[in-house]
N, C-alpha and C. Protein backbone atom coordinates (compact mmCIF):
# COMPACT_ATOMS: atom_id res chain seq x y z
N UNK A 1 -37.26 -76.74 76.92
CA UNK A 1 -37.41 -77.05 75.52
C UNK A 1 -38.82 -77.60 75.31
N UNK A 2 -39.41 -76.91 74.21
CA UNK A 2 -40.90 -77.36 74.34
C UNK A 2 -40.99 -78.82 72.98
N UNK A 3 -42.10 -79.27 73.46
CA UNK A 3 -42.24 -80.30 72.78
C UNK A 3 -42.03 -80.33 71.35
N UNK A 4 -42.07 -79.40 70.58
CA UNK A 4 -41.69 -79.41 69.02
C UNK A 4 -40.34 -79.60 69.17
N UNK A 5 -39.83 -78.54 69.94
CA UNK A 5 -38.48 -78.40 69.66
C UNK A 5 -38.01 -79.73 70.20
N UNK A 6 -38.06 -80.59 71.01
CA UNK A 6 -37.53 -82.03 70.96
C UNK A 6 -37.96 -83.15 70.24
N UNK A 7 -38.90 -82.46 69.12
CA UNK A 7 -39.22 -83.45 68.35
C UNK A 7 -38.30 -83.22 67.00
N UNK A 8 -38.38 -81.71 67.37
CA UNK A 8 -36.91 -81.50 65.72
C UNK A 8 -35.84 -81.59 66.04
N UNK A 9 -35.61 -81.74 67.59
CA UNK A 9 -34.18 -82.48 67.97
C UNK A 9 -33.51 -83.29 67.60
N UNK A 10 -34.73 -84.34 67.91
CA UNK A 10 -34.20 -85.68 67.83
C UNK A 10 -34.51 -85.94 66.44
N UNK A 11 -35.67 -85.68 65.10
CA UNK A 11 -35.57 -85.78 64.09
C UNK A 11 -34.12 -85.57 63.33
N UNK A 12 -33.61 -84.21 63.69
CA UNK A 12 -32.54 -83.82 63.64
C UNK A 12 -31.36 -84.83 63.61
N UNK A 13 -31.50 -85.10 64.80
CA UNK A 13 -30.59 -86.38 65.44
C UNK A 13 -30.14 -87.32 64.62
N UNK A 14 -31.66 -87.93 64.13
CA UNK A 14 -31.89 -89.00 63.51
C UNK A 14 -31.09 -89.08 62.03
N UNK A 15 -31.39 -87.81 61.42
CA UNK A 15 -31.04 -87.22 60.41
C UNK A 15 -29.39 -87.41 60.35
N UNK A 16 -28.51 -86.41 61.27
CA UNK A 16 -27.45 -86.57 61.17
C UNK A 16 -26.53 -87.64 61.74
N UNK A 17 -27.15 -88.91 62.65
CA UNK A 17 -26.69 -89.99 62.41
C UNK A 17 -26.88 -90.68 61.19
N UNK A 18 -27.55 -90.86 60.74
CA UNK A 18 -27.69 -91.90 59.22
C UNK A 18 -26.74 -91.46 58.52
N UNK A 19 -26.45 -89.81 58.25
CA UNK A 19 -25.87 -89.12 57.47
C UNK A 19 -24.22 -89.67 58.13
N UNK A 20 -23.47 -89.48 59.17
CA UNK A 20 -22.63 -89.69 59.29
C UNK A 20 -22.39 -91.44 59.75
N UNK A 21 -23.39 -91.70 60.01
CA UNK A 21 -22.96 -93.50 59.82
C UNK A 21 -22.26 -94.25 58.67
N UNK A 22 -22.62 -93.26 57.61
CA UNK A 22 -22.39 -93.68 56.17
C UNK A 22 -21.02 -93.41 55.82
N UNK A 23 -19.96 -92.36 56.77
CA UNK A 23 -18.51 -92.25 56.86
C UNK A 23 -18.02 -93.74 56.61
N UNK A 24 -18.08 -95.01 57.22
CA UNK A 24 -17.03 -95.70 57.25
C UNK A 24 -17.57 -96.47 55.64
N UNK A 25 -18.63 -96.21 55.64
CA UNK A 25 -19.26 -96.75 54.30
C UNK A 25 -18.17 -96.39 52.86
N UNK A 26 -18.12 -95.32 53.32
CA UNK A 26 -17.64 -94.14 52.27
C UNK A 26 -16.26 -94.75 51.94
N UNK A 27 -15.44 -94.67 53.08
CA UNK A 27 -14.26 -94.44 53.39
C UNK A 27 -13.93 -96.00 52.75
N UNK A 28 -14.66 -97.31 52.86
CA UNK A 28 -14.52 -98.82 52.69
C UNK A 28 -15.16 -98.40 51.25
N UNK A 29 -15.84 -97.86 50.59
CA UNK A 29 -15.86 -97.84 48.71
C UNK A 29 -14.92 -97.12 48.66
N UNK A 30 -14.43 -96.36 48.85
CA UNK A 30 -13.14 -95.66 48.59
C UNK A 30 -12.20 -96.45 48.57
N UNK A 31 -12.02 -96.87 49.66
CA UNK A 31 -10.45 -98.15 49.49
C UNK A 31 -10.90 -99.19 48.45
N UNK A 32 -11.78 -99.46 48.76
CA UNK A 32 -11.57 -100.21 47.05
C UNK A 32 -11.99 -100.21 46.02
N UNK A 33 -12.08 -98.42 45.73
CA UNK A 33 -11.81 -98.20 44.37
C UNK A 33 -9.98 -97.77 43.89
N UNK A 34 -9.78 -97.67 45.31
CA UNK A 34 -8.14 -96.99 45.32
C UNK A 34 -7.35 -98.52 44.60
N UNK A 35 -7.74 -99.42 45.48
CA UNK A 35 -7.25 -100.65 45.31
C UNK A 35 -7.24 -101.24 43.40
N UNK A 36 -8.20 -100.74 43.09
CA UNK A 36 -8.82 -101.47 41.40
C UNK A 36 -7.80 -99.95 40.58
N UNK A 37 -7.76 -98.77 40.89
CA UNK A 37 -6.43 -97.92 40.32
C UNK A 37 -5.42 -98.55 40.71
N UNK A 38 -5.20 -98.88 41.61
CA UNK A 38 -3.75 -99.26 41.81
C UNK A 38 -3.32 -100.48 41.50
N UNK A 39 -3.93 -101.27 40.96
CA UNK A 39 -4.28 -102.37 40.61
C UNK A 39 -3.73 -101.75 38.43
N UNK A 40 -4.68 -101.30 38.44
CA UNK A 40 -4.10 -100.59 36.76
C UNK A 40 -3.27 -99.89 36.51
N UNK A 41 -2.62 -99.30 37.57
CA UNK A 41 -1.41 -98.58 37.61
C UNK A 41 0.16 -99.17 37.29
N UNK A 42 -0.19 -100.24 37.95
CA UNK A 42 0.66 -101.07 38.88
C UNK A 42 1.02 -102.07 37.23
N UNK A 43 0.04 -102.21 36.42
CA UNK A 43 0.52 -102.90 35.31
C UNK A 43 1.25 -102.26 34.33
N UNK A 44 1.06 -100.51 34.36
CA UNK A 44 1.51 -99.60 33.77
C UNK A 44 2.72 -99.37 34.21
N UNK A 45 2.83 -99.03 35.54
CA UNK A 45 4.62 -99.41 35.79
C UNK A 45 5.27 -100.22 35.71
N UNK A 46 4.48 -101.62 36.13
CA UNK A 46 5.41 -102.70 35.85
C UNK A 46 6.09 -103.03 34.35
N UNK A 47 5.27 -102.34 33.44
CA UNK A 47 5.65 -102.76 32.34
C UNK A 47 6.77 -101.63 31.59
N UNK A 48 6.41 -100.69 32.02
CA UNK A 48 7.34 -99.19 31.89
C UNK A 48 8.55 -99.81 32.24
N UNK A 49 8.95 -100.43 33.69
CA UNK A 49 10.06 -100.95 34.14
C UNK A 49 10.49 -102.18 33.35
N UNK A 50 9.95 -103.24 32.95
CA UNK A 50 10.21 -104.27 32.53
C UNK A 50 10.93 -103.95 31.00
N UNK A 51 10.44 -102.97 30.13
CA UNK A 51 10.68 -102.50 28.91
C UNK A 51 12.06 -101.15 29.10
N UNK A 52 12.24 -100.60 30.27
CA UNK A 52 13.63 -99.76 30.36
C UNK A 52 14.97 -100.94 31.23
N UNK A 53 14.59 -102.39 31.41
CA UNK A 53 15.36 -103.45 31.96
C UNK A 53 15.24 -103.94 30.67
N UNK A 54 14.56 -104.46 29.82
CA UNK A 54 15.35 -104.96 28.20
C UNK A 54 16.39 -104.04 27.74
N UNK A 55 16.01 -102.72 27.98
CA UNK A 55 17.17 -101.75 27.56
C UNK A 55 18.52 -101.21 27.94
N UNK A 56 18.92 -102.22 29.22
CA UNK A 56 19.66 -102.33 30.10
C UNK A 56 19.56 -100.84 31.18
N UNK A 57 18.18 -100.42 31.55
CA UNK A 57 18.24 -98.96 31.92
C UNK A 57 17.35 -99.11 33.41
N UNK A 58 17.16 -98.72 34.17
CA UNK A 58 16.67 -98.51 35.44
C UNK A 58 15.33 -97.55 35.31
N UNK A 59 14.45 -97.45 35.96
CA UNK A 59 13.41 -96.29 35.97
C UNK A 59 13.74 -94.89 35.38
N UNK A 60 14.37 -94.68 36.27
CA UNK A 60 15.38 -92.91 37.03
C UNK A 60 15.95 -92.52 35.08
N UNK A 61 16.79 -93.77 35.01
CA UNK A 61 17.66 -93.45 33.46
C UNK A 61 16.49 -93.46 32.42
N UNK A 62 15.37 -94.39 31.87
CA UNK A 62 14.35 -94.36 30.98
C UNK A 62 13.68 -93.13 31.07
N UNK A 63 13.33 -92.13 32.53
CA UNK A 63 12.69 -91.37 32.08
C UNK A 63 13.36 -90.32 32.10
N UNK A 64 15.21 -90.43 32.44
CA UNK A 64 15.96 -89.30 31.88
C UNK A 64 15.86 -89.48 30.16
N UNK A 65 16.01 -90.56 30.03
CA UNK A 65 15.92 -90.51 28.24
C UNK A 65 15.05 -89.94 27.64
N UNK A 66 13.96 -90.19 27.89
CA UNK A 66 12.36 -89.55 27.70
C UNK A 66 12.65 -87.94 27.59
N UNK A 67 13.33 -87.86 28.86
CA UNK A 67 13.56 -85.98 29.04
C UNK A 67 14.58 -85.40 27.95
N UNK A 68 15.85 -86.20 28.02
CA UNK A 68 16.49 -85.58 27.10
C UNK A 68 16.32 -86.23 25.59
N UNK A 69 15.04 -86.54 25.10
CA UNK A 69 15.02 -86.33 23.55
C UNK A 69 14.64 -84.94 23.27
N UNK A 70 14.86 -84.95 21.57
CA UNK A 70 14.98 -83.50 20.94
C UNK A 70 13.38 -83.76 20.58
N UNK A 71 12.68 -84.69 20.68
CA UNK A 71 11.59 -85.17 20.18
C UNK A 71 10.68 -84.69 21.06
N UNK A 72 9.46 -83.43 20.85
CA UNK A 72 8.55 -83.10 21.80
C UNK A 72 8.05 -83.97 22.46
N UNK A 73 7.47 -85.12 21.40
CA UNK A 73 6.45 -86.06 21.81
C UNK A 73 6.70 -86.65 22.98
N UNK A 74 7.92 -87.66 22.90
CA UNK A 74 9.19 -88.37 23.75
C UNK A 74 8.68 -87.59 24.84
N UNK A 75 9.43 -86.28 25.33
CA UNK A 75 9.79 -85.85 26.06
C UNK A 75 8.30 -85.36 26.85
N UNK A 76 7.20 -85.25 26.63
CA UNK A 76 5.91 -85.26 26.95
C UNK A 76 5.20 -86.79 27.42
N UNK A 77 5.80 -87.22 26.59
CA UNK A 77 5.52 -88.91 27.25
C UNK A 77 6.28 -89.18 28.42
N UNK A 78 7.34 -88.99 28.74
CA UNK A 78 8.06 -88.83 29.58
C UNK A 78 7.73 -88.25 30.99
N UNK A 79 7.31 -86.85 30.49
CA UNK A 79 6.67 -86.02 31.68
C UNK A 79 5.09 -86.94 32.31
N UNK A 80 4.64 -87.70 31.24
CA UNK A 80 3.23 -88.00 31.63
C UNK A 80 3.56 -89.54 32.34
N UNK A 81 4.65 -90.07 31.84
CA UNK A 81 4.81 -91.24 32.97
C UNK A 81 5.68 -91.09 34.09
N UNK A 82 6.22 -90.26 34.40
CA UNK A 82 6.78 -89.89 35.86
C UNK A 82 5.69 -89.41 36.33
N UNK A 83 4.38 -88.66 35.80
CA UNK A 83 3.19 -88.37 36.91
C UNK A 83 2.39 -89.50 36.76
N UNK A 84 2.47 -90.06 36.57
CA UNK A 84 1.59 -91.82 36.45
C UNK A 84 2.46 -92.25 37.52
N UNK A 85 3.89 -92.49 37.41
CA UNK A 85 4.61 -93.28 38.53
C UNK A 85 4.20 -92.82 40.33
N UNK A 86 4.53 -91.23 40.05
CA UNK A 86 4.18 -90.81 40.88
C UNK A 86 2.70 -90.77 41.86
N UNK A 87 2.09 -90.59 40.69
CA UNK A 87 0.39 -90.98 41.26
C UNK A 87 0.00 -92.12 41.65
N UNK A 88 0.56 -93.55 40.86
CA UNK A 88 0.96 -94.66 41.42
C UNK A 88 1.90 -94.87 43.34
N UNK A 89 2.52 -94.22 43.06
CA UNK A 89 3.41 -94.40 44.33
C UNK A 89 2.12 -93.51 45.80
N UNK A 90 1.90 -92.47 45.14
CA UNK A 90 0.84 -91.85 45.91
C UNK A 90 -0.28 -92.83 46.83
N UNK A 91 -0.92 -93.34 45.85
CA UNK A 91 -2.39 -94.31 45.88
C UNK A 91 -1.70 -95.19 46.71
N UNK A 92 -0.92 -96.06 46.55
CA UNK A 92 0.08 -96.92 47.78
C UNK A 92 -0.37 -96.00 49.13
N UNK A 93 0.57 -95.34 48.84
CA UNK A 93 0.39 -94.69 50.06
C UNK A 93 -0.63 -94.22 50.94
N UNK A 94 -1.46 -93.83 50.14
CA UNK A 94 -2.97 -93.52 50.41
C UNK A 94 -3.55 -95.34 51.16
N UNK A 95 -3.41 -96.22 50.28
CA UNK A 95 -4.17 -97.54 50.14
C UNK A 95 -3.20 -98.03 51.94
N UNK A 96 -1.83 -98.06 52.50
CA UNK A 96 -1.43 -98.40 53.61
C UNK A 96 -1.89 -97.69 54.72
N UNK A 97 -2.04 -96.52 54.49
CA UNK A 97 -2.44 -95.22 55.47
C UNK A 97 -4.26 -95.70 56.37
N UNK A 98 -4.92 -95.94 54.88
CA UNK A 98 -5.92 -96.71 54.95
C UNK A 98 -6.06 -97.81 55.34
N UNK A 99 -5.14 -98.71 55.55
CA UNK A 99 -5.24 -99.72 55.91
C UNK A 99 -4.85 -100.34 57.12
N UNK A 100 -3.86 -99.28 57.59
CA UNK A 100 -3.69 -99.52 58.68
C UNK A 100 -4.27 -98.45 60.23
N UNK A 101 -5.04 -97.84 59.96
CA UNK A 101 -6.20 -96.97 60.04
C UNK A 101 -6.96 -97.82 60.75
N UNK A 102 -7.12 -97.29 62.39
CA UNK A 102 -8.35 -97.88 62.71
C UNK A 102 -9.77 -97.64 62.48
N UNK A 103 -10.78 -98.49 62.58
CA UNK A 103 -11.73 -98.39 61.42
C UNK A 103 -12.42 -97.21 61.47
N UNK A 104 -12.80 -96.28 62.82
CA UNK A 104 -13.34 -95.39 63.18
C UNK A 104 -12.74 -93.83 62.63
N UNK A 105 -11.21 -94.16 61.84
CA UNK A 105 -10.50 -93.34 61.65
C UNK A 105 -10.55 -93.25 60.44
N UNK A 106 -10.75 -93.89 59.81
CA UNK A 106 -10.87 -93.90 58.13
C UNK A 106 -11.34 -92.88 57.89
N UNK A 107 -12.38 -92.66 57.90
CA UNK A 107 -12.85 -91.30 57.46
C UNK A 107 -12.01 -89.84 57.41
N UNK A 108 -11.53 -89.92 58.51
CA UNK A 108 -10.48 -88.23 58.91
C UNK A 108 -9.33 -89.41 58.25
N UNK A 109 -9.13 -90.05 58.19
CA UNK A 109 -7.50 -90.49 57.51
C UNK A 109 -7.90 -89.93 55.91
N UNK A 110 -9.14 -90.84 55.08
CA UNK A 110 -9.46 -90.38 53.41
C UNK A 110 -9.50 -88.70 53.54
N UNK A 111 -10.46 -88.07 54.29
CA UNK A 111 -10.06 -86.52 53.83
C UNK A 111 -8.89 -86.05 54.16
N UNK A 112 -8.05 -86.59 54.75
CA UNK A 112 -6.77 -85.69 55.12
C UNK A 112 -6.39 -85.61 53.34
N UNK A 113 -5.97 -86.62 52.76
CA UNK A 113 -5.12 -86.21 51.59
C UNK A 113 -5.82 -87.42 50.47
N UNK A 114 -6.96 -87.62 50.32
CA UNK A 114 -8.07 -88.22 49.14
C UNK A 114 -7.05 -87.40 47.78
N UNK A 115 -7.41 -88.96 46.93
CA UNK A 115 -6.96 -88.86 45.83
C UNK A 115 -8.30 -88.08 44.80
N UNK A 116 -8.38 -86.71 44.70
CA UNK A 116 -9.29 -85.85 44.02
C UNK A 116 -10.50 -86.95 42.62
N UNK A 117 -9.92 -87.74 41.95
CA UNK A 117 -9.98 -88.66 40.48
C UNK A 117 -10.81 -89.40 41.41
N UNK A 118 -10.55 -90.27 42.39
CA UNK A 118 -10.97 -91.24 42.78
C UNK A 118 -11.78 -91.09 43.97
N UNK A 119 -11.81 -89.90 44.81
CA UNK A 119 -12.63 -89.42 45.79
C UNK A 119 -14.08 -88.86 44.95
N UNK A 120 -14.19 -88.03 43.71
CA UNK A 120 -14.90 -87.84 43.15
C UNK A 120 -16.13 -89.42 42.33
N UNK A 121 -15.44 -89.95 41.83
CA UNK A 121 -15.68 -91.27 41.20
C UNK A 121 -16.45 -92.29 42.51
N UNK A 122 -15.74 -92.10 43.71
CA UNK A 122 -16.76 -92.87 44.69
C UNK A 122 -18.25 -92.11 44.73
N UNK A 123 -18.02 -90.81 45.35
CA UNK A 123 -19.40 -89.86 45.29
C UNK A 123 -19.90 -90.39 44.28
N UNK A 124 -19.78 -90.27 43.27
CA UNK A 124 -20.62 -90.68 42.36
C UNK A 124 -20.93 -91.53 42.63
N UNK A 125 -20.89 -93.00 42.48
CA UNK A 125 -21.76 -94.28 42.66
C UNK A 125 -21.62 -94.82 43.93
N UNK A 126 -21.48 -94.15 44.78
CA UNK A 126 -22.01 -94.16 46.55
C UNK A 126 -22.85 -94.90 46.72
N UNK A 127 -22.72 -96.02 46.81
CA UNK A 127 -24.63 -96.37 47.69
C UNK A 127 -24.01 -96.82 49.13
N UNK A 128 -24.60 -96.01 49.57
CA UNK A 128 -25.31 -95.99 51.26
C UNK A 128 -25.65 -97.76 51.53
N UNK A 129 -25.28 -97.80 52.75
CA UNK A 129 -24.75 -99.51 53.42
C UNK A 129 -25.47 -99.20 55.01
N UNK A 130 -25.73 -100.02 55.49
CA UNK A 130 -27.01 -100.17 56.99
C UNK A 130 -25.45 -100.59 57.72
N UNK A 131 -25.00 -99.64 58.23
CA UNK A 131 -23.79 -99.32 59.28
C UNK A 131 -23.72 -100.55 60.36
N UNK A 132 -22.99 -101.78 60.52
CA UNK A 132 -22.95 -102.79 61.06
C UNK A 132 -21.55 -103.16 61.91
N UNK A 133 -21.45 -101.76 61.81
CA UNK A 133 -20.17 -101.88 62.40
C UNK A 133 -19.91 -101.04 63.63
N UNK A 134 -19.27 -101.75 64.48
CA UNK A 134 -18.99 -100.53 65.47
C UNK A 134 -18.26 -98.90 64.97
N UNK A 135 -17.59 -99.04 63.97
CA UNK A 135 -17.26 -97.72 63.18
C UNK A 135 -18.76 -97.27 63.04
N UNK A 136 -19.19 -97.73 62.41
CA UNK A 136 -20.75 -97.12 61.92
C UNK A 136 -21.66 -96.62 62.61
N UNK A 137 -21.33 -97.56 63.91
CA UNK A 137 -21.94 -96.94 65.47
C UNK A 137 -21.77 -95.76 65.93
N UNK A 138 -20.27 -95.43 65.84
CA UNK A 138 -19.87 -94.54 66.03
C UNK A 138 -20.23 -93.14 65.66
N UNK A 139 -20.17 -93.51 64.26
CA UNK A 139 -19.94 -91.82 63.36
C UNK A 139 -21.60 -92.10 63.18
N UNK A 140 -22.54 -92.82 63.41
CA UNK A 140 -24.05 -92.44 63.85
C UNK A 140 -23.98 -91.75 65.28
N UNK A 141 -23.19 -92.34 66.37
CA UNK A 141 -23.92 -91.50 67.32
C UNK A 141 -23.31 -90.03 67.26
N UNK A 142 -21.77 -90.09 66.83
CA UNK A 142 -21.49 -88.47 66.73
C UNK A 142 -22.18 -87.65 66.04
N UNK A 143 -22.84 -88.01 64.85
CA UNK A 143 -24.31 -87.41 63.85
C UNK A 143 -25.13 -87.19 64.52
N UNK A 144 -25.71 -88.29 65.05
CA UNK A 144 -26.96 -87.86 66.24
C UNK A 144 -26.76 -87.01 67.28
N UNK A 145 -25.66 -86.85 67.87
CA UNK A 145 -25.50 -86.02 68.92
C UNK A 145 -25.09 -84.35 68.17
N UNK A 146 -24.72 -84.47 67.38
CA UNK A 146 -24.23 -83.22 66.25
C UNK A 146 -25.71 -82.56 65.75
N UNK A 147 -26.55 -83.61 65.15
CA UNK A 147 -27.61 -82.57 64.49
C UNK A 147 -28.77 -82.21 65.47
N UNK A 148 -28.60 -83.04 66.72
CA UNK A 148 -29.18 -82.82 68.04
C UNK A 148 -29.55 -81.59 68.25
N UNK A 149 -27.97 -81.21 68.78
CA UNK A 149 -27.17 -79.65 69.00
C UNK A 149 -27.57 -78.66 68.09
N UNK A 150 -27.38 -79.24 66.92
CA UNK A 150 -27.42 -77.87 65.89
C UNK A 150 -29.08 -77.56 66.16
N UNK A 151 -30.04 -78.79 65.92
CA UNK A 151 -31.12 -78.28 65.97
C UNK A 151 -31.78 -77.37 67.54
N UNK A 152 -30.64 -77.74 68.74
CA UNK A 152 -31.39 -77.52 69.96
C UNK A 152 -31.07 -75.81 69.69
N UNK A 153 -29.86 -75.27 69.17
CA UNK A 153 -29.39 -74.68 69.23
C UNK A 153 -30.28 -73.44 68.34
N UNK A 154 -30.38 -74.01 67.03
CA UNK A 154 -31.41 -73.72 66.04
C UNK A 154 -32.64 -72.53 67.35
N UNK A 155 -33.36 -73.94 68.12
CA UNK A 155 -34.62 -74.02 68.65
C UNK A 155 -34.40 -72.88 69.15
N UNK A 156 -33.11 -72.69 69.95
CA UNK A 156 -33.33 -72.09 71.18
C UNK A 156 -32.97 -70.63 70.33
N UNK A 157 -32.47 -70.33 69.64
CA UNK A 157 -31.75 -69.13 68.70
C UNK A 157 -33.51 -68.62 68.56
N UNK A 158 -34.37 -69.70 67.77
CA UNK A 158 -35.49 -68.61 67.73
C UNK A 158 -36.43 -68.79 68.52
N UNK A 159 -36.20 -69.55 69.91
CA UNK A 159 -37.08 -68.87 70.86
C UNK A 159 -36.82 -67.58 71.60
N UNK A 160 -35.53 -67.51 71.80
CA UNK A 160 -35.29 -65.96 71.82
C UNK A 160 -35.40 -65.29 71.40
N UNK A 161 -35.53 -65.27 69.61
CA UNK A 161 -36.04 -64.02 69.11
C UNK A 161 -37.41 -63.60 69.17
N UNK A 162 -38.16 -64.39 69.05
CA UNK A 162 -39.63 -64.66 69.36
C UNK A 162 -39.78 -63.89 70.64
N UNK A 163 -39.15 -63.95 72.12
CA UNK A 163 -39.10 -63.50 73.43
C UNK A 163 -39.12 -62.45 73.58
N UNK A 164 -38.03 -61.46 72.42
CA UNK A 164 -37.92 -60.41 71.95
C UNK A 164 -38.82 -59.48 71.42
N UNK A 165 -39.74 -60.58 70.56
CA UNK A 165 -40.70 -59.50 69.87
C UNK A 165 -42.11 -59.82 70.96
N UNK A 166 -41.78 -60.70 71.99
CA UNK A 166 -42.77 -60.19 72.16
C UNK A 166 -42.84 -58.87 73.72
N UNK A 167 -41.65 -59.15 74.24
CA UNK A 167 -41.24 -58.08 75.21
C UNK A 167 -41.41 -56.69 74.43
N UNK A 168 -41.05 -56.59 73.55
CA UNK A 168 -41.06 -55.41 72.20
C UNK A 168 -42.90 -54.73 72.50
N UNK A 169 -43.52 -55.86 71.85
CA UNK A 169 -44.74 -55.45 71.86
C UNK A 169 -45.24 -55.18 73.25
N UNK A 170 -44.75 -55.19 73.74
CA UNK A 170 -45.32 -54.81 75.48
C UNK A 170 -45.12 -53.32 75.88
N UNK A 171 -45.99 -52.80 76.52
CA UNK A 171 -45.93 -51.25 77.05
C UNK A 171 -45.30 -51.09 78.08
């Protein structure tokens, strides 16, 4: 490997550690943006429930009622708070999965099944954190050793073609 090419190696390197150091970063604004939804959710059911218990009714029965009015509206309100409950019950789930997640794992735990609303909403106001963690250690050196490769790989892909043209040009 000639000297450029281990200089775009390890640039390389450099490159895709920072880039993946920033996984546990990601994965820790994510949980607590999950946490601040579920947090507003959580007042929305509680109160859904608290208001079908004045009515002497359980969850399950309030949003059978919802279903069986003759009333579109009702019955659309209905449909839209069983997917609130549900999306609620989800984010839980998401928020324990996460939490009990060792730290290095977070990352492959959020993409397995990221809440789309709230995976989007982190990207957006992402700011990047100086990785202080042994997680951070981590998913830097697997970056570094990843864009290493790609670049050695890169190198070596067109020093062979190069080898080619010039055996080519030979009599």
């Amino acid at each position: 490997m000639g000297r450029i090419a281990k200089i775009i190696a390890i640039v390389s390197g450099l490159a895709g550690g920072t880039v993946f150091s920033q996984a546990p970063e990601f994965a820790q604004q994510y949980r607590q943006r999950i946490g601040g939804a579920i947090d507003e959710l959580r007042v929305i059911v509680e109160d859904f429930n608290r208001q079908a218990a004045q009515h002497h009714l359980d969850r399950q029965e309030a949003l059978n009622a919802y279903a069986q009015s003759s009333d579109d509206f009702l019955r659309d309100r209905g449909v839209s708070m069983q997917s609130t409950i549900a999306r609620y019950e989800e984010l839980q789930s998401q928020q324990l999965k996460l939490g009990t997640a060792a730290p290095v794992a977070k990352p492959f735990v959020l993409l397995r099944n990221a809440d789309d609303v709230v995976f989007a909403n982190t990207w957006r106001d992402f700011v990047p954190g100086v990785p202080m963690s042994f997680a951070g250690l981590v998913w830097g050196a697997i970056g570094f050793v990843g864009g290493s490769v790609v670049a050695a790989l890169l190198g070596l892909g067109a020093r062979r073609v190069g080898r080619r043209r010039v055996y080519r040009q030979v009599p």
